[in-house]
Protein backbone atom coordinates (compact mmCIF):
# COMPACT_ATOMS: atom_id res chain seq x y z
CA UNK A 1 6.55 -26.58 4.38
CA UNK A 2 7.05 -26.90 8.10
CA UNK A 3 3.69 -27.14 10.39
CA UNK A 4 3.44 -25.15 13.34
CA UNK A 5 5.88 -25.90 16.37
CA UNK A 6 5.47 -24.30 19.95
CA UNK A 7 8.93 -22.62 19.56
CA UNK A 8 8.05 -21.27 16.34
CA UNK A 9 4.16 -20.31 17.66
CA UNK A 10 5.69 -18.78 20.39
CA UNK A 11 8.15 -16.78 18.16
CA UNK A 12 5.58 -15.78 15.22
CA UNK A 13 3.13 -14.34 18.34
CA UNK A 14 6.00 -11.87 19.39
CA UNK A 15 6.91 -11.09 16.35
CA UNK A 16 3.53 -10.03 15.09
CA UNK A 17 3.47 -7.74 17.78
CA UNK A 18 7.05 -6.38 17.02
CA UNK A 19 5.51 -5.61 12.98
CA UNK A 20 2.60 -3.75 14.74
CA UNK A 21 4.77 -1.58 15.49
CA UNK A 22 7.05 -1.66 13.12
CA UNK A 23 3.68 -0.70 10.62
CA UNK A 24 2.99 2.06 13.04
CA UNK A 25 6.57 4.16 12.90
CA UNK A 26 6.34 6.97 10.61
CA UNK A 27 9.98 6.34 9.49
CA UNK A 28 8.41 3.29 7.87
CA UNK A 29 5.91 5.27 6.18
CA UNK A 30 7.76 4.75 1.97
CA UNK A 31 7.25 0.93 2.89
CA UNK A 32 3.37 1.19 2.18
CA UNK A 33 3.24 1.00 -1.91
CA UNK A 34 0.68 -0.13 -4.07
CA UNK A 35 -1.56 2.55 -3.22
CA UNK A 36 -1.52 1.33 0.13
CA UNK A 37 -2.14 -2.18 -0.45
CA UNK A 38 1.55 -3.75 0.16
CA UNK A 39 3.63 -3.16 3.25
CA UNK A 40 7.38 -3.68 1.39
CA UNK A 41 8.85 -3.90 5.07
CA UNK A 42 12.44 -4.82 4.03
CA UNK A 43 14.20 -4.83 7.49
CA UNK A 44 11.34 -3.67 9.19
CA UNK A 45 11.44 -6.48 11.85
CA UNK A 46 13.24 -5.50 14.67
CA UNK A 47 15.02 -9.09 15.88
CA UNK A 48 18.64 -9.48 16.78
CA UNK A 49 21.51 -11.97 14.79
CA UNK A 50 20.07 -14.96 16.21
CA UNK A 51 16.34 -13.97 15.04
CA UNK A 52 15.53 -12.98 18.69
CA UNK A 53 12.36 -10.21 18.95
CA UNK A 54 10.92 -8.77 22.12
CA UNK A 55 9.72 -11.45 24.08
CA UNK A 56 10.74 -14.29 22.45
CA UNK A 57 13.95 -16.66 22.06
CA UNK A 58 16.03 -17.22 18.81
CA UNK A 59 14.17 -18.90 15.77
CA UNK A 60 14.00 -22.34 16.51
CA UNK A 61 12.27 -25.71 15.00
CA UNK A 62 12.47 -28.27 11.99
CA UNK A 63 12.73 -25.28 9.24
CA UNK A 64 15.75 -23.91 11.05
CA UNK A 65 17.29 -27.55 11.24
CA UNK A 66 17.10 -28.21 7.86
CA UNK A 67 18.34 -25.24 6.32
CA UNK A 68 21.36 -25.72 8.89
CA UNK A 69 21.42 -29.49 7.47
CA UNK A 70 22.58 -27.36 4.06
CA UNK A 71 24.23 -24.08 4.90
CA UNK A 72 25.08 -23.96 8.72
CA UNK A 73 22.76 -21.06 10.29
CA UNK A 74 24.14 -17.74 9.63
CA UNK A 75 24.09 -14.80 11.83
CA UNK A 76 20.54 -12.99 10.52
CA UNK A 77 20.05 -9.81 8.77
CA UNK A 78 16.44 -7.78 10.27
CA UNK A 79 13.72 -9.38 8.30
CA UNK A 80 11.64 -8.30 5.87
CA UNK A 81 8.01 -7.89 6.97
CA UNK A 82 5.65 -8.33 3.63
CA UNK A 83 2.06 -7.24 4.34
CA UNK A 84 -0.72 -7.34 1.67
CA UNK A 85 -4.31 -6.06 1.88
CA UNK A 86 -7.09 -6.37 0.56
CA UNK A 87 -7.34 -5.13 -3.69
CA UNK A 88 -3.56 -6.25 -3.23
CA UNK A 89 -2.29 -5.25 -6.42
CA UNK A 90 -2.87 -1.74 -7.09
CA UNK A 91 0.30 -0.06 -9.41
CA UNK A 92 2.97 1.10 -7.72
CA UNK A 93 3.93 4.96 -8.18
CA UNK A 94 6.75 4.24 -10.34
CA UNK A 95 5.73 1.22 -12.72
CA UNK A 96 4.77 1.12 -16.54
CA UNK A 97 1.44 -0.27 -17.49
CA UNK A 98 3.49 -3.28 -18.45
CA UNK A 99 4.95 -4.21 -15.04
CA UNK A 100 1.57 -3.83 -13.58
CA UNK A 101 0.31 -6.25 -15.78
CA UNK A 102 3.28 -8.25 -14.81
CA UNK A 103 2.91 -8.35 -11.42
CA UNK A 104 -1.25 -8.53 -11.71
CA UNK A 105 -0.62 -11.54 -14.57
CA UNK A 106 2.60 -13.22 -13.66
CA UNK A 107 2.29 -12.40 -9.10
CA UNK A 108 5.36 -10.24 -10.34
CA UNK A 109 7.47 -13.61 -10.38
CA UNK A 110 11.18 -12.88 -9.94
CA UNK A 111 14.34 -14.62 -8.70
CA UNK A 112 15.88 -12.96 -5.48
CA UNK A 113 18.69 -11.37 -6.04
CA UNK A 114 18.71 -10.51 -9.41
CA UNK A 115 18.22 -6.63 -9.41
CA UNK A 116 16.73 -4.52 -12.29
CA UNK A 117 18.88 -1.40 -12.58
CA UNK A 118 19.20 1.69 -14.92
CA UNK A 119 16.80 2.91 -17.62
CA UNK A 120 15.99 1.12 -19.83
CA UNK A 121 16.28 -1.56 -16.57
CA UNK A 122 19.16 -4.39 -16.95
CA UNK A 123 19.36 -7.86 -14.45
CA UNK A 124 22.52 -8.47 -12.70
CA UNK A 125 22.93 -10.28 -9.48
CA UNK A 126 23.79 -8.32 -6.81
CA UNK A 127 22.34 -9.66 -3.59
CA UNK A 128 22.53 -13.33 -3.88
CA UNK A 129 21.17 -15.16 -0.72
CA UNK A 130 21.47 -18.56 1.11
CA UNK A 131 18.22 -19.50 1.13
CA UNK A 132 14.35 -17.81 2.07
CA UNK A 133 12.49 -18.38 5.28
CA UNK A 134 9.31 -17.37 5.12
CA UNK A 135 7.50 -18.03 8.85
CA UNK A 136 3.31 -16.56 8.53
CA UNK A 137 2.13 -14.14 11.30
CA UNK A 138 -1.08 -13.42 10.83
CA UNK A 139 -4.43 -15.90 9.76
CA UNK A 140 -4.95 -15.36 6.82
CA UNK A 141 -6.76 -17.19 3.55
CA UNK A 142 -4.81 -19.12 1.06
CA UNK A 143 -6.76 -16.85 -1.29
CA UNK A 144 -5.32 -13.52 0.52
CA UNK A 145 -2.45 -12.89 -1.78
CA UNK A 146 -0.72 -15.65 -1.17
CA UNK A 147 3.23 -16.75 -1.59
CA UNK A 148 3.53 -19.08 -5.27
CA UNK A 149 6.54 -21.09 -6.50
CA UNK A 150 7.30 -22.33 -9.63
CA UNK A 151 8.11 -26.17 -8.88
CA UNK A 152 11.37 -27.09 -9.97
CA UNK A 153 12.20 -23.48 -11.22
CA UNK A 154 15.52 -23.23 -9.19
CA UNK A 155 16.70 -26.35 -11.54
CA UNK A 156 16.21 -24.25 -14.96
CA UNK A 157 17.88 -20.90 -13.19
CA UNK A 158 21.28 -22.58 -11.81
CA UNK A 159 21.40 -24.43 -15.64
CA UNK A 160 21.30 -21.08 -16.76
CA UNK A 161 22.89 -19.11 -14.46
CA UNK A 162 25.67 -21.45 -14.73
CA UNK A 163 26.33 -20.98 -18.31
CA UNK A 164 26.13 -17.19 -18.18
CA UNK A 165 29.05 -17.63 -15.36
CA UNK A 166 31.00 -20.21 -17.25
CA UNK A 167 35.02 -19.31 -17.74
CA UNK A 168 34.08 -15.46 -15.96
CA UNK A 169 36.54 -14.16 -13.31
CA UNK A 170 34.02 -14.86 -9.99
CA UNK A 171 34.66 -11.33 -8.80
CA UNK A 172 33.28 -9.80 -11.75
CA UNK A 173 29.95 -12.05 -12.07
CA UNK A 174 27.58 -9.02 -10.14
CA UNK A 175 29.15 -7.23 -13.34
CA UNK A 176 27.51 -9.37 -15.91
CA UNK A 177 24.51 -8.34 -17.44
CA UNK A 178 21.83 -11.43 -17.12
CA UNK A 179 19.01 -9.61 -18.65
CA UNK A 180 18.54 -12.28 -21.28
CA UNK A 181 19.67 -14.96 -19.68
CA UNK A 182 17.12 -14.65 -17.09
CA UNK A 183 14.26 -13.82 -19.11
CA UNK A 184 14.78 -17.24 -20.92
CA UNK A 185 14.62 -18.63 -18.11
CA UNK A 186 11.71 -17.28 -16.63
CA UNK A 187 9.80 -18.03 -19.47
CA UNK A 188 10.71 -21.60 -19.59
CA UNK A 189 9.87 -22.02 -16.01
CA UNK A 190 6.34 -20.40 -16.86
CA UNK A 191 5.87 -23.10 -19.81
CA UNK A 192 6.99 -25.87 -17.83
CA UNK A 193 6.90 -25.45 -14.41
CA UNK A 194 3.88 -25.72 -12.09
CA UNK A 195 2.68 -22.85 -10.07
CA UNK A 196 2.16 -24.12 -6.28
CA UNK A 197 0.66 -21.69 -3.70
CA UNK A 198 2.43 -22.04 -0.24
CA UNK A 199 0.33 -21.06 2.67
CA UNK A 200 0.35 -21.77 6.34
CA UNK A 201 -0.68 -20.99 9.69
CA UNK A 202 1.26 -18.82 12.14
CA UNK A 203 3.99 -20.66 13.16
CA UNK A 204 4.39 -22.40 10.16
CA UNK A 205 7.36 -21.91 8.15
CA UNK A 206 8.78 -22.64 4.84
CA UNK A 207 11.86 -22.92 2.80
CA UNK A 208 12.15 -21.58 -0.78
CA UNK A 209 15.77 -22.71 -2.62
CA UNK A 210 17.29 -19.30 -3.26
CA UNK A 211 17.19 -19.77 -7.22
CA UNK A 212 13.26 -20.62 -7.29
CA UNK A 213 10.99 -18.45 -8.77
CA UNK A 214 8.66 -17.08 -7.19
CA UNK A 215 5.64 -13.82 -6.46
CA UNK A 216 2.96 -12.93 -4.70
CA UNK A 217 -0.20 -13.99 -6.02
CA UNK A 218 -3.37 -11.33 -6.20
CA UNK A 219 -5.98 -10.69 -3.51
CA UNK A 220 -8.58 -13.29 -3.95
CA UNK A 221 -12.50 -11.75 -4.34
CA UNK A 222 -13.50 -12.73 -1.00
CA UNK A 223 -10.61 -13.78 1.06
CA UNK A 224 -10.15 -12.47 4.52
CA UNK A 225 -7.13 -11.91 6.60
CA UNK A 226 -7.03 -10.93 9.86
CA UNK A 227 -7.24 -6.84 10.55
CA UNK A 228 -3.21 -6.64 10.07
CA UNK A 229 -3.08 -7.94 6.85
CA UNK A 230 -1.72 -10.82 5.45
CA UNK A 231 1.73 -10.86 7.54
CA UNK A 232 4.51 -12.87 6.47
CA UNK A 233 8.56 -12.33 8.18
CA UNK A 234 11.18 -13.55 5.48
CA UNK A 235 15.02 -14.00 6.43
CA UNK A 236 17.10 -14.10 3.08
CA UNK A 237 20.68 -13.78 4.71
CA UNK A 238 23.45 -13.48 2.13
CA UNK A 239 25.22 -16.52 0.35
CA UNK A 240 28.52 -16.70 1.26
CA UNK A 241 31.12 -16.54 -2.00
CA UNK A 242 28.57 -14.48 -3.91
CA UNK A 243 27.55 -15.38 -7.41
CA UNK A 244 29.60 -17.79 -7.97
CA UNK A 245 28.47 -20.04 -4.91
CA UNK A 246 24.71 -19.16 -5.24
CA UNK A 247 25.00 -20.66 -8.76
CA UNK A 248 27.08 -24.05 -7.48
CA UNK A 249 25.85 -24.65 -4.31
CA UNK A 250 23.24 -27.13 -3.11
């Protein structure tokens, strides 16, 4: 967790405006799910490469610094603009009874990255990223469906991960069917891992390790937001070497 900076206030204020309107275009309209109460906004946000939006400057502050302190600072994909309201979660259109439950029960805890695909749905890791940046636009309560982490999760998944990948041909590792791999691990990190709620003020940012796992927690009874929601931007820019470096590097 990073505390607010002026750069980064200065930044956040913009871009709250620039998910206004983002919210507002009709082309955005599939985003809303959850009977209404979750904005998906996957490259909603309308910023350039260097994370610039109407208004404001590239992202800048101690977050960005120590992320480049790992991975450099990539060129930046248009961020995802998550949005929860209040009675976040309702079910979404397509889900079973059981991944309601999951995502009422568990905050829908996942590892990014690791897709669900077909019928019945298999894990493979497709969209590997560097790292997430999560900066807060709105006011909101830590009770208003917050962000949670399983401490020390990533630790459990690259152990894992890494022995699924052992002796495979790199290439072929979004190939590889993970479904029980990652399930295993999932459920160790529920047994042993403790569940940390990260929530800040605009401004703020934080830094989740790419391999951490990690949901959206449930609309508390009584917590407030202000009118826009519960607004969070999240850069997850992709990991350079794929699978195979998502699983080794630091």
């Amino acid at each position: 967790m990073f505390p607010p900076e002026p750069d980064m206030c200065d930044w956040a204020r913009h871009a709250r405006r620039a998910a206004q309107r983002a919210v507002a275009d009709p082309s955005h309209a599939a985003q809303f799910q959850c009977k209404g109460t979750w904005f998906v906004g996957l490259d909603a946000l309308d910023n350039d490469p260097q994370g610039r939006v109407a208004g404001a400057g590239p992202l800048r502050g101690a977050a960005v610094e120590a992320i480049r302190a790992v991975h450099g600072w990539p060129a930046l994909h248009r961020a995802q603009i998550s949005i929860t309201y209040p009675d976040y979660p309702k079910p979404r259109a397509t889900e079973t009874d059981a991944a309601f439950a999951y995502r009422r029960d568990r905050d829908a805890a996942h590892v990014d990255g690791v897709l669900g695909l077909g019928s019945p749905k298999r894990r493979f890791v497709r969209e590997p990223h560097s790292f997430i940046l999560g900066v807060p636009l709105t006011d909101a309560a830590p009770q208003a469906a917050p962000l949670v982490v399983w401490d020390g999760s990533h630790r459990i998944m690259r152990d894992a991960f890494a022995r699924a990948f052992a002796g495979r041909d790199p290439a072929t590792l979004g190939d590889l069917d993970v479904t029980e791999t990652y399930q295993a691990a999932r459920r160790t990190a529920f047994e042993t891992c403790a569940r940390v709620v990260v929530h800040g003020a605009p401004g703020s940012a934080y830094v989740v390790h790419r391999l951490a796992l990690h949901g959206v927690a449930p609309w508390g009874q009584g917590a407030t937001a202000a009118p826009e929601g519960r607004m969070i931007a999240y850069f997850r820019p992709p990991m350079p070497g794929g699978a195979a470096a998502w699983v080794a590097a630091g």
